[in-house]
C-alpha atoms as a PDB file:
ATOM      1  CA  UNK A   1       0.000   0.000   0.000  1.00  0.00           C
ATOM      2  CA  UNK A   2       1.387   3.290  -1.092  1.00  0.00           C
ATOM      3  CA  UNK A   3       1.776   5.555   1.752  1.00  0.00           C
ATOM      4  CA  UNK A   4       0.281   9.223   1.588  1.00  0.00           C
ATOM      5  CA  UNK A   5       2.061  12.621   2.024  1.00  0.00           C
ATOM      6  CA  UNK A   6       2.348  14.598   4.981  1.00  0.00           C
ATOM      7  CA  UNK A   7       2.307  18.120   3.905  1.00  0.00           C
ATOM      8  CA  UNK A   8       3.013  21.708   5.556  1.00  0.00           C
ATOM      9  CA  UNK A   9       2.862  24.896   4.477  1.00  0.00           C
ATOM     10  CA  UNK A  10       6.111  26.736   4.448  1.00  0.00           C
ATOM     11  CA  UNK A  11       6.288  30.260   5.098  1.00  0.00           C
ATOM     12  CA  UNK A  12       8.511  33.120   2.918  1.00  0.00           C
ATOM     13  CA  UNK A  13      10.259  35.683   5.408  1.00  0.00           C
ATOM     14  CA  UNK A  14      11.173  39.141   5.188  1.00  0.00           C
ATOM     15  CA  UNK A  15      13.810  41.723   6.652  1.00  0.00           C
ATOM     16  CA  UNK A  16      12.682  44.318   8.563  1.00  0.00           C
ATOM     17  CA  UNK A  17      15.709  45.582   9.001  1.00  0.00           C
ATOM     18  CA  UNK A  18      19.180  44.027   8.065  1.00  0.00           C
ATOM     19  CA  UNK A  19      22.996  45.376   8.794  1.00  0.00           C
ATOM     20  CA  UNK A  20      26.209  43.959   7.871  1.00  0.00           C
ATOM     21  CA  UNK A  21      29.157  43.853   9.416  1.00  0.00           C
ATOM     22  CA  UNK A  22      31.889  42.745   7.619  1.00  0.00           C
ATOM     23  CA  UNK A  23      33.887  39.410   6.751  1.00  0.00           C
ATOM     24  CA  UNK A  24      33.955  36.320   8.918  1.00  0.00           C
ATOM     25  CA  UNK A  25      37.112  33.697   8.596  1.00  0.00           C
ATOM     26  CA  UNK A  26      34.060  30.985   7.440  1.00  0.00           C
ATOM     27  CA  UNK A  27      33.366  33.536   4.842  1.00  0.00           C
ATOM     28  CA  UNK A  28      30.022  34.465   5.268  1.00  0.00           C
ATOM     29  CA  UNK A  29      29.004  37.983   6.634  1.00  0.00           C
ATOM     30  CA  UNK A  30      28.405  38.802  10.156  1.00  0.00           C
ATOM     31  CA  UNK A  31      24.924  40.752  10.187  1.00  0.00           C
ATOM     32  CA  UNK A  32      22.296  41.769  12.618  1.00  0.00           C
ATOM     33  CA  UNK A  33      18.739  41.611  11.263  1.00  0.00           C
ATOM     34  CA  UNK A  34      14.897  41.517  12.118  1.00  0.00           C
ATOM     35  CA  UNK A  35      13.095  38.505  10.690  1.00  0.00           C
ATOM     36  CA  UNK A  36       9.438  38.192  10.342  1.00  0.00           C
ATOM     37  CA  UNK A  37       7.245  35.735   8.984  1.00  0.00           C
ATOM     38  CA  UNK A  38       4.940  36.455   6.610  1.00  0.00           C
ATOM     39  CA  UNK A  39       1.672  34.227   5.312  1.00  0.00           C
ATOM     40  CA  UNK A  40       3.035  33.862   1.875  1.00  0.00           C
ATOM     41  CA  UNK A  41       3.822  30.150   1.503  1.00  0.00           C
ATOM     42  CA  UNK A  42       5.195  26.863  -0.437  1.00  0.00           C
ATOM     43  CA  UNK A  43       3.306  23.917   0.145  1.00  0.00           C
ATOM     44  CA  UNK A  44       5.747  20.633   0.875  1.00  0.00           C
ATOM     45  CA  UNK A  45       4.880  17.139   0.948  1.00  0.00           C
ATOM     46  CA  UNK A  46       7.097  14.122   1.884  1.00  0.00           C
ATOM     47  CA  UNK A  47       6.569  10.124   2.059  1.00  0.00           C
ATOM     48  CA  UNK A  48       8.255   7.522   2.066  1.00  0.00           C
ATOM     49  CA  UNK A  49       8.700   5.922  -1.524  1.00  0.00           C
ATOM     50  CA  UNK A  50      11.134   3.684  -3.793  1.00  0.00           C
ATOM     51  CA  UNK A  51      14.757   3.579  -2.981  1.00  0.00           C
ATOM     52  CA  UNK A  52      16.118   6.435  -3.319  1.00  0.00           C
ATOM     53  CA  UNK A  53      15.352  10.451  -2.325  1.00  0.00           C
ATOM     54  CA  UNK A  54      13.402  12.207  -4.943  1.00  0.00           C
ATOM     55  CA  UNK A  55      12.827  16.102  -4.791  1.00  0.00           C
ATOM     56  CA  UNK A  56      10.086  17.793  -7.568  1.00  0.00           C
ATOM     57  CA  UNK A  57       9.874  21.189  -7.564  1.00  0.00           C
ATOM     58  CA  UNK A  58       9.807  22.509 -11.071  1.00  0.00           C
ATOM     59  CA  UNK A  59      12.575  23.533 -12.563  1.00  0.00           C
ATOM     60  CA  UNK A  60      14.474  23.465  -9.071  1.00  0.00           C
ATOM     61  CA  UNK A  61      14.059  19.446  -9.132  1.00  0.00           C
ATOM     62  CA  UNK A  62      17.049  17.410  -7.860  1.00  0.00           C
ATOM     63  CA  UNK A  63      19.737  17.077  -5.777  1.00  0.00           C
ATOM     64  CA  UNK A  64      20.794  21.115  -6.274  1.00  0.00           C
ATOM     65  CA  UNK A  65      17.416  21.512  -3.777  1.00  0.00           C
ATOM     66  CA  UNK A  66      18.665  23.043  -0.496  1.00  0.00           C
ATOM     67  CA  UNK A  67      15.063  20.665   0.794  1.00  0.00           C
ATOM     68  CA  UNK A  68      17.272  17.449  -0.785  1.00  0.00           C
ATOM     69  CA  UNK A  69      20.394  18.498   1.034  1.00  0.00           C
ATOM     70  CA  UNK A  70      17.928  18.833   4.279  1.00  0.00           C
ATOM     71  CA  UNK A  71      16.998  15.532   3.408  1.00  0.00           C
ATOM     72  CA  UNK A  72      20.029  13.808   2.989  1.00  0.00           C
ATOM     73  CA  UNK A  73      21.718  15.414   6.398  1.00  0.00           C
ATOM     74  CA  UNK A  74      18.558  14.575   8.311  1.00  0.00           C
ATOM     75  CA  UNK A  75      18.926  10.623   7.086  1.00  0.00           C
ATOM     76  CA  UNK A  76      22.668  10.701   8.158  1.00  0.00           C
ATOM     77  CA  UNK A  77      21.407  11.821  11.618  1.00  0.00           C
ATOM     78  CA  UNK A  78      19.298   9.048  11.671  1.00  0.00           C
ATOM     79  CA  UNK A  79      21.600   6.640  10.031  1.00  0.00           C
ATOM     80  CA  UNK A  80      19.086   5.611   7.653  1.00  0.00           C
ATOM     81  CA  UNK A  81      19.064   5.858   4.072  1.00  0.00           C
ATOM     82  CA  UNK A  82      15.651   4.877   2.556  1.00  0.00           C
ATOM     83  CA  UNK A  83      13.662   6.137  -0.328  1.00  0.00           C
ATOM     84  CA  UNK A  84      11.726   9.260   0.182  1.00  0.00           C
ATOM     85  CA  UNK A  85       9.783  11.936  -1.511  1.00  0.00           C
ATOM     86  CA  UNK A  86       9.667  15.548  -1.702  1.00  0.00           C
ATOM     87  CA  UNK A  87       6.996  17.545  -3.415  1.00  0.00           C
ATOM     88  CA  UNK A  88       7.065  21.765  -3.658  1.00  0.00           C
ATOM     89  CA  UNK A  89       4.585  23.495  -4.455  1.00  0.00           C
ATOM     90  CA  UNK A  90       6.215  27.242  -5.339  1.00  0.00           C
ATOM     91  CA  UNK A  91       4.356  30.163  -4.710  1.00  0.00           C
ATOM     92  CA  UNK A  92       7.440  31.815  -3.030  1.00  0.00           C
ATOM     93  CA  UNK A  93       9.269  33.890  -5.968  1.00  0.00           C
ATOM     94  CA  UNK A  94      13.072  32.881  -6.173  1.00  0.00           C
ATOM     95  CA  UNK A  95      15.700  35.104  -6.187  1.00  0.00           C
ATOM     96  CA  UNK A  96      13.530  37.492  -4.021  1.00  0.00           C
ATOM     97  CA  UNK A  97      15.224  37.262  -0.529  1.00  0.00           C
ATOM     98  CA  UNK A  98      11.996  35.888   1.033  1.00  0.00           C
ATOM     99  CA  UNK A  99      13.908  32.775   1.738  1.00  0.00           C
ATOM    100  CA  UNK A 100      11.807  30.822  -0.322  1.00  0.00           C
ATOM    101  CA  UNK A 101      14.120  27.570  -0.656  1.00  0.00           C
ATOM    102  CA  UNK A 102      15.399  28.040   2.981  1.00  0.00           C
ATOM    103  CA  UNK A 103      11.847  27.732   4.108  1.00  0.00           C
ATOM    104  CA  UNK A 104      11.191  24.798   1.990  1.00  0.00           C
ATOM    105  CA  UNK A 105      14.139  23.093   4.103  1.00  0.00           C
ATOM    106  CA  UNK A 106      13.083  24.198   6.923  1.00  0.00           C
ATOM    107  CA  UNK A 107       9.257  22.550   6.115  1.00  0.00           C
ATOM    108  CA  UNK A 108      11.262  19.454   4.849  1.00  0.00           C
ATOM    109  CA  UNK A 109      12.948  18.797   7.999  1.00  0.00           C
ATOM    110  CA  UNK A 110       9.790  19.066  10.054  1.00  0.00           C
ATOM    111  CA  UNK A 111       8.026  17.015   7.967  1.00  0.00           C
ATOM    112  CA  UNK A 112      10.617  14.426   8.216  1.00  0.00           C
ATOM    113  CA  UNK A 113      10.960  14.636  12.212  1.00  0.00           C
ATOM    114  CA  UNK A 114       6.736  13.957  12.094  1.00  0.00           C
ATOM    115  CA  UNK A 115       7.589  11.031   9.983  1.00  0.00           C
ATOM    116  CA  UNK A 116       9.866   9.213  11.419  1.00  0.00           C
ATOM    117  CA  UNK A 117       8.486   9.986  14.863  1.00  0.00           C
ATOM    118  CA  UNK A 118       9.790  13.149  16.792  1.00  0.00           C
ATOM    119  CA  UNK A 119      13.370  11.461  16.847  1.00  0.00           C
ATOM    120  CA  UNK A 120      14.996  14.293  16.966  1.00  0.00           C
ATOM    121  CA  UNK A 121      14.911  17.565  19.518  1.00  0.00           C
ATOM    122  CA  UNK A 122      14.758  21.485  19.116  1.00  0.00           C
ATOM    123  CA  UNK A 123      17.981  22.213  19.026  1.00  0.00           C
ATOM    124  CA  UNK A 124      19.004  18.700  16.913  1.00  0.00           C
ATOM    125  CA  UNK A 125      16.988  19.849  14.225  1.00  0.00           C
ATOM    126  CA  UNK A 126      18.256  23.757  14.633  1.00  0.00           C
ATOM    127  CA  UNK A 127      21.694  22.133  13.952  1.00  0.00           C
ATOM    128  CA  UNK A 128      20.466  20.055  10.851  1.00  0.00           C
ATOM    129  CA  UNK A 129      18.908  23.724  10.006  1.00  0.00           C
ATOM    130  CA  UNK A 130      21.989  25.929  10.331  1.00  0.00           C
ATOM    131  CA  UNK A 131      23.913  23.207   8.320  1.00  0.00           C
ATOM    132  CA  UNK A 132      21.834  23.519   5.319  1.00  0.00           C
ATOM    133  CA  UNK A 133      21.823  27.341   4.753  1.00  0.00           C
ATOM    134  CA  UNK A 134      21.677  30.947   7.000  1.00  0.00           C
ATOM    135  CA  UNK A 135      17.819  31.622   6.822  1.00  0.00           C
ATOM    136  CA  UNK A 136      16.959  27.663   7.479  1.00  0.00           C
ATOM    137  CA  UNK A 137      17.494  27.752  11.103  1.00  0.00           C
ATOM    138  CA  UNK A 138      14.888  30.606  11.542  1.00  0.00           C
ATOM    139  CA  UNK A 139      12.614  29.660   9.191  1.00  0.00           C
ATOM    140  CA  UNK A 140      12.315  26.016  10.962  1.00  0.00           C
ATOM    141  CA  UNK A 141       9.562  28.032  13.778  1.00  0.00           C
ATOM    142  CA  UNK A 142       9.132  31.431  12.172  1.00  0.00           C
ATOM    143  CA  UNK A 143       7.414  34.822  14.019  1.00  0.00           C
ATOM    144  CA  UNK A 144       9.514  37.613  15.008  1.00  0.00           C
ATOM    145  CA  UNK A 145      13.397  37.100  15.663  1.00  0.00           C
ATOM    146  CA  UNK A 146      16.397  38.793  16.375  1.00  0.00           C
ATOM    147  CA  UNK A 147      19.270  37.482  13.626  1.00  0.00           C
ATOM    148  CA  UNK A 148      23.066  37.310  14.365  1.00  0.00           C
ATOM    149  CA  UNK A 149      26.000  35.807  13.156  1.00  0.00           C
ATOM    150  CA  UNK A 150      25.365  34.504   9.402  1.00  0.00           C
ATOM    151  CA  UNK A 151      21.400  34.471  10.737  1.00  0.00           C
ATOM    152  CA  UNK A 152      21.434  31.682  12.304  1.00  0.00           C
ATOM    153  CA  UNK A 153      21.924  33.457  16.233  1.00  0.00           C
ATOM    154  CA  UNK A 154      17.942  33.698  16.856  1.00  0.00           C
ATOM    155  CA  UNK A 155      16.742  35.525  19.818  1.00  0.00           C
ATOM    156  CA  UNK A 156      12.919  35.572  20.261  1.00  0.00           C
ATOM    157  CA  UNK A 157      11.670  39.846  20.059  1.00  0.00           C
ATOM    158  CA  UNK A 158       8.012  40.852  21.054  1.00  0.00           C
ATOM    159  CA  UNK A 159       5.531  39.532  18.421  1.00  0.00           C
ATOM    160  CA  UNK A 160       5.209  41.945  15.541  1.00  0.00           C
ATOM    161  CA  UNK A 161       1.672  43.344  15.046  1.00  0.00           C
ATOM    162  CA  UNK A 162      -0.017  42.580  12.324  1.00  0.00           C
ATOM    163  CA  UNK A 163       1.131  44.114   9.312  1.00  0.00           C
ATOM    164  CA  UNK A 164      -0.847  43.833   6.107  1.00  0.00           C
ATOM    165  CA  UNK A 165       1.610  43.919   3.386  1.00  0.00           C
ATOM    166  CA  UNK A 166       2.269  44.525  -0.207  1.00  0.00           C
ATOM    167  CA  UNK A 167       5.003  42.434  -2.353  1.00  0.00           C
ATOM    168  CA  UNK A 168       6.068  43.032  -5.377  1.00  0.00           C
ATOM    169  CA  UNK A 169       9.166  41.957  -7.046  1.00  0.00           C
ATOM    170  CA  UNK A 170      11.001  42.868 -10.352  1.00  0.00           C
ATOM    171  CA  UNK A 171      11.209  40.740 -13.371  1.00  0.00           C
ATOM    172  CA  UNK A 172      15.141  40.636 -12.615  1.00  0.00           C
ATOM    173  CA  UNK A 173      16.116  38.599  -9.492  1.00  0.00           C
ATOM    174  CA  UNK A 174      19.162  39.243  -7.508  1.00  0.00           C
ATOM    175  CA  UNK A 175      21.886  36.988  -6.656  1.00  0.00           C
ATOM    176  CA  UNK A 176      22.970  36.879  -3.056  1.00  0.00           C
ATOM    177  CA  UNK A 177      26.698  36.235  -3.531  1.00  0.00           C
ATOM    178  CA  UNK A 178      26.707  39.021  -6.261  1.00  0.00           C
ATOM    179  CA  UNK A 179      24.799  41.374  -3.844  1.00  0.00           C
ATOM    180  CA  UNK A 180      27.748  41.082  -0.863  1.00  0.00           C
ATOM    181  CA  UNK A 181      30.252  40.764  -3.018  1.00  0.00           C
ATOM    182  CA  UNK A 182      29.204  44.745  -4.128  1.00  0.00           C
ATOM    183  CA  UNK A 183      28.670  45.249  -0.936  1.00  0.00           C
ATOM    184  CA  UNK A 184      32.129  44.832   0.188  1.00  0.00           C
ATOM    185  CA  UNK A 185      33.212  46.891  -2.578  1.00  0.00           C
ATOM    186  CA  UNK A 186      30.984  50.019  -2.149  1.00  0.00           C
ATOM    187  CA  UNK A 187      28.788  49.273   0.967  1.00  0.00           C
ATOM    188  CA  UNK A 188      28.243  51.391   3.929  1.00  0.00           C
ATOM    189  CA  UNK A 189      27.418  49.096   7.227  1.00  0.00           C
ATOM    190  CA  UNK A 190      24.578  50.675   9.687  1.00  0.00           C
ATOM    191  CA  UNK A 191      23.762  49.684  13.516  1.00  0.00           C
ATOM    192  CA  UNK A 192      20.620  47.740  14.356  1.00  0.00           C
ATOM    193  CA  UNK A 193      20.173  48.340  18.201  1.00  0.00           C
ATOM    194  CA  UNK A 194      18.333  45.674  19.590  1.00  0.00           C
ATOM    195  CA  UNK A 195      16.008  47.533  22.704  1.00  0.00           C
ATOM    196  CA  UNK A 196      15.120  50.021  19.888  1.00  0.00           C
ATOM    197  CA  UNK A 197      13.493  46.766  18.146  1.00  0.00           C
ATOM    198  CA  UNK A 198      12.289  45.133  21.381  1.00  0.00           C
ATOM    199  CA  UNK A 199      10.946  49.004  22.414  1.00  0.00           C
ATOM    200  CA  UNK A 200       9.066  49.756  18.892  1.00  0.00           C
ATOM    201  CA  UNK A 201       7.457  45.640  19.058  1.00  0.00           C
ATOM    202  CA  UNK A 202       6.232  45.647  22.208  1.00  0.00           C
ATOM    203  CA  UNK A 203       4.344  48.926  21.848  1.00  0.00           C
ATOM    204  CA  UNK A 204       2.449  47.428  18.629  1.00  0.00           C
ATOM    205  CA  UNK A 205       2.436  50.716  16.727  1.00  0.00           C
ATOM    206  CA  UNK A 206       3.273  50.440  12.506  1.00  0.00           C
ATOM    207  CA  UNK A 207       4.573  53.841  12.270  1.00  0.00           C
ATOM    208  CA  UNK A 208       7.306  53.033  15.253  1.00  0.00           C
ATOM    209  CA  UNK A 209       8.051  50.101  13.085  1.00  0.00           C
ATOM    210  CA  UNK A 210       8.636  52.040   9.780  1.00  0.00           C
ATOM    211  CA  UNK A 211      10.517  54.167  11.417  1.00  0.00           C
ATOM    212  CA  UNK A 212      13.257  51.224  12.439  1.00  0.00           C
ATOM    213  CA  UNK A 213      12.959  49.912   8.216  1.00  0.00           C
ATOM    214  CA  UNK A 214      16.465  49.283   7.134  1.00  0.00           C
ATOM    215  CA  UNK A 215      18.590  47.319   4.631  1.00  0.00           C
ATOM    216  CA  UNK A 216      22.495  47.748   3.682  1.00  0.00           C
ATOM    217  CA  UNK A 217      21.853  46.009   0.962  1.00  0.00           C
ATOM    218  CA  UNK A 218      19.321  47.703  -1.022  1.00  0.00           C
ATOM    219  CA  UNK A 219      21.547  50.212  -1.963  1.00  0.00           C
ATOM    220  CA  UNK A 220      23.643  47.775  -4.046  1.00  0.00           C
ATOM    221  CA  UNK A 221      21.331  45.693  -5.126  1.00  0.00           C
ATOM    222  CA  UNK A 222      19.359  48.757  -6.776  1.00  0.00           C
ATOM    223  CA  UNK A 223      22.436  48.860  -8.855  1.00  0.00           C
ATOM    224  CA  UNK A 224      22.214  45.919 -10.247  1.00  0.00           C
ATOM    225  CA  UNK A 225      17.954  45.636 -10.479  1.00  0.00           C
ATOM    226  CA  UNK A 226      16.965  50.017 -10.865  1.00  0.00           C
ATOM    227  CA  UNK A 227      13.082  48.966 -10.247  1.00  0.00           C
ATOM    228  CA  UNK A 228      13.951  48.186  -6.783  1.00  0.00           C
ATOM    229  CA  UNK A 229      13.697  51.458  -6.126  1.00  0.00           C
ATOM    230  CA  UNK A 230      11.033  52.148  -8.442  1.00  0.00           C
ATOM    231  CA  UNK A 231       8.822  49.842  -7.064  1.00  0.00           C
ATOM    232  CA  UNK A 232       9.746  51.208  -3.374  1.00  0.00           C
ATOM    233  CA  UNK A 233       8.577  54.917  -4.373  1.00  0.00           C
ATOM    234  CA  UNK A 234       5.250  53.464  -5.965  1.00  0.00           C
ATOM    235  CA  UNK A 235       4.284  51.809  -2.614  1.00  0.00           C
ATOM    236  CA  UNK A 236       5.304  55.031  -0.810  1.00  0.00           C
ATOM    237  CA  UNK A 237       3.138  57.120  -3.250  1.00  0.00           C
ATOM    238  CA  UNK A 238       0.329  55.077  -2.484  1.00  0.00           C
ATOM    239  CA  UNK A 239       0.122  55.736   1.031  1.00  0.00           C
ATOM    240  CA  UNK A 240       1.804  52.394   2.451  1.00  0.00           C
ATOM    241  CA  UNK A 241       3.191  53.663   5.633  1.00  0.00           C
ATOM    242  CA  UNK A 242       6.547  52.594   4.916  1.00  0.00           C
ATOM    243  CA  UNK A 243       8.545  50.262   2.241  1.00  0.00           C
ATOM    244  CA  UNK A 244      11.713  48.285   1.483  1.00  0.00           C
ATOM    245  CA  UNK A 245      13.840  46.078   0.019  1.00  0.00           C
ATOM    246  CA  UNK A 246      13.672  42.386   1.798  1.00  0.00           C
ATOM    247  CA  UNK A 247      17.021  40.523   2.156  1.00  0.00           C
ATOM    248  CA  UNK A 248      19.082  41.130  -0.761  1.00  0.00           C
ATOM    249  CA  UNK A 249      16.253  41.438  -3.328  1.00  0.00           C
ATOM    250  CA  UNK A 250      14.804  41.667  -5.345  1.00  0.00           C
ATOM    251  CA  UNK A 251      11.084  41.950  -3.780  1.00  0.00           C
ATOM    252  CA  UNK A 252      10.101  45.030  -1.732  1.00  0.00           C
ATOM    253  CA  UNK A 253       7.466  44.926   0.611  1.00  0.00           C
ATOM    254  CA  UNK A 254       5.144  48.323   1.716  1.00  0.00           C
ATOM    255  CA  UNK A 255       3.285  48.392   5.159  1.00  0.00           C
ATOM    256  CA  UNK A 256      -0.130  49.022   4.248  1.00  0.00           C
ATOM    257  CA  UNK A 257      -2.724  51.162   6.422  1.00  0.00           C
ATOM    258  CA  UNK A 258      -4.939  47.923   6.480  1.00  0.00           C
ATOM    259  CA  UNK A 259      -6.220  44.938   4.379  1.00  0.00           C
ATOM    260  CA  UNK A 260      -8.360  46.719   2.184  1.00  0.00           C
ATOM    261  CA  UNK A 261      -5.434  49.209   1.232  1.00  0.00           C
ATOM    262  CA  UNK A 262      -3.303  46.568   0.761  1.00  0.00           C
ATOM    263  CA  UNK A 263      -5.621  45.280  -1.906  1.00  0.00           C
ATOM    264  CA  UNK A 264      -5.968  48.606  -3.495  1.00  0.00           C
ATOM    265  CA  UNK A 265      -2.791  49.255  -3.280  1.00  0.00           C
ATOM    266  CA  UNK A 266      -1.523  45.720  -5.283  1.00  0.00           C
ATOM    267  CA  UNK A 267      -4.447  46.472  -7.785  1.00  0.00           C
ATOM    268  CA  UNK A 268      -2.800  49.741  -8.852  1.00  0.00           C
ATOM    269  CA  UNK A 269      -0.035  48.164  -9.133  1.00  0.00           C
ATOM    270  CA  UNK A 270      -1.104  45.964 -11.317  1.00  0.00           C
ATOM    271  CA  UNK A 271      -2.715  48.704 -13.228  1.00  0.00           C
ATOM    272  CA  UNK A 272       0.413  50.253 -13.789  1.00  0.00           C
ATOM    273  CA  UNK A 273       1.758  47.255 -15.380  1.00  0.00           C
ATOM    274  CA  UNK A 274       3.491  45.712 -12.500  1.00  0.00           C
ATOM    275  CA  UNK A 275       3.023  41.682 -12.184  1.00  0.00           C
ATOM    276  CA  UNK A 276       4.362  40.082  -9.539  1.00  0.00           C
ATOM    277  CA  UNK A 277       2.714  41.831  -7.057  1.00  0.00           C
ATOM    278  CA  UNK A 278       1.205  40.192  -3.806  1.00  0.00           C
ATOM    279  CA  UNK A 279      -0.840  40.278  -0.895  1.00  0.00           C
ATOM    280  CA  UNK A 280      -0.259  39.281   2.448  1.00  0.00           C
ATOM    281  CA  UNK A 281       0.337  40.011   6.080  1.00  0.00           C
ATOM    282  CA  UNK A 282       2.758  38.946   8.930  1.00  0.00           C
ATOM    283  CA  UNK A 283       2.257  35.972  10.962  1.00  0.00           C
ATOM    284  CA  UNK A 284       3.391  34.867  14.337  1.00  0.00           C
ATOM    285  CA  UNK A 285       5.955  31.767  15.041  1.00  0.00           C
ATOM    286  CA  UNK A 286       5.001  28.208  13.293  1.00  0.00           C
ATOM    287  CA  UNK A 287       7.292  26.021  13.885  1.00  0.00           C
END
């Protein structure tokens, strides 16, 4: 008897605020950022099936899958190596810094801990998670985190209100590696100061929020994609309360005054010829 897929949704992230700091010996950058879940998902489904470890997801199939390296460390844990399949469903735009295939990980590995029966811990899987990519470990539970290190240092911060947002994203994606490696070239680092964030949270008011927005990166990465900042100016001229870049781009995300502005604001959007635009709002931890 075939056996059915368990399936979870896996949520997209964004930066609301991100600073770099330089290079570390491992070679990744030491940063401070604010992470927060948003309700803009992937859906993933795993079994068990065949012989070997399978992962669709488009034209991201195979072993190249940052869910298939999940997949194969999590086995090695286990000391088991069985077939198994991955399905993703993509709704997450790539190249977008929403974290879209660290999330998928992250929804791989907790779908595999459910399968195989809780074997392993918090912090086992949080170690699986940090080995498989800088976003994974926070995107394994989500909500509203304090990032240090390469992002995988999480400390829990007040729960973000909710925030009805606007995506959109460029045609043009932007590469990560490209994006530091300008960085380090032309970049200017800022300061995130972390009682400012726990301060403006705790109170639950948007425009204390927006006032705290900030990315190193976008400046660079504007360079290399100009309708970065296009695309930021439209969702300020429409009234969002604030906007930026998310991660290293492309997609920029505008606070909107509520739901229904957020839909009139993504319509206009749309009107203007923009089309990858999206709706969504913040949501609290999941994992």
């Amino acid at each position: 008897m075939e056996q059915s897929f368990l399936t979870t949704f896996a949520y997209a992230k964004i930066n609301l605020a991100l600073a770099i700091h330089g290079i570390r010996e491992d070679g990744y950058h030491e940063l401070q950022s604010v992470m927060q879940s948003i309700a803009l998902h992937d859906i993933v489904r795993v079994r068990r099936h065949g012989e070997k470890v399978v992962c669709r997801c488009g034209a991201l199939s195979g072993p190249g899958n940052i869910a298939y390296k999940a997949t194969m460390l999590f086995l090695e844990q286990l000391g088991r190596f069985e077939g198994l399949e991955i399905e993703i469903v993509k709704n997450i735009p790539v190249q977008a810094g929403l974290a879209g295939g660290s999330t998928d990980a992250a929804a791989t590995l907790r779908l595999l801990n459910q399968l195989y029966g809780e074997p392993l811990g918090r912090e086992a899987l949080l170690t699986l998670a940090r080995k498989c990519g800088a976003d994974v470990a926070f995107c394994l539970n989500g909500g509203t985190m304090w990032a240090t290190g390469r992002g995988e240092r999480l400390e829990a911060l007040p729960t973000a209100p909710e925030l009805d947002l606007v995506l959109t994203k460029p045609f043009s994606g932007v590469n990560t590696r490209e994006a530091y490696r300008r960085f380090d070239l032309v970049g200017q680092s800022g300061y995130l100061t972390k009682t400012d964030w726990e301060k403006a949270l705790a109170q639950k008011t948007k425009q204390q929020i927006v006032d705290l927005l900030y990315n190193d990166l976008e400046p660079v990465s504007a360079q290399m994609v100009p309708e970065i900042l296009v695309l930021k100016q439209h969702l300020l001229e429409l009234d969002c309360y604030g906007a930026l870049m998310s991660g290293s781009g492309s997609c920029v995300f505008g606070i909107a005054q509520g739901k229904q502005h957020a839909i009139e604001v993504a319509a206009r959007l749309r009107k203007k010829g923009f089309k990858n635009v999206w709706v969504t709002r913040t949501v609290d931890e999941i994992g």
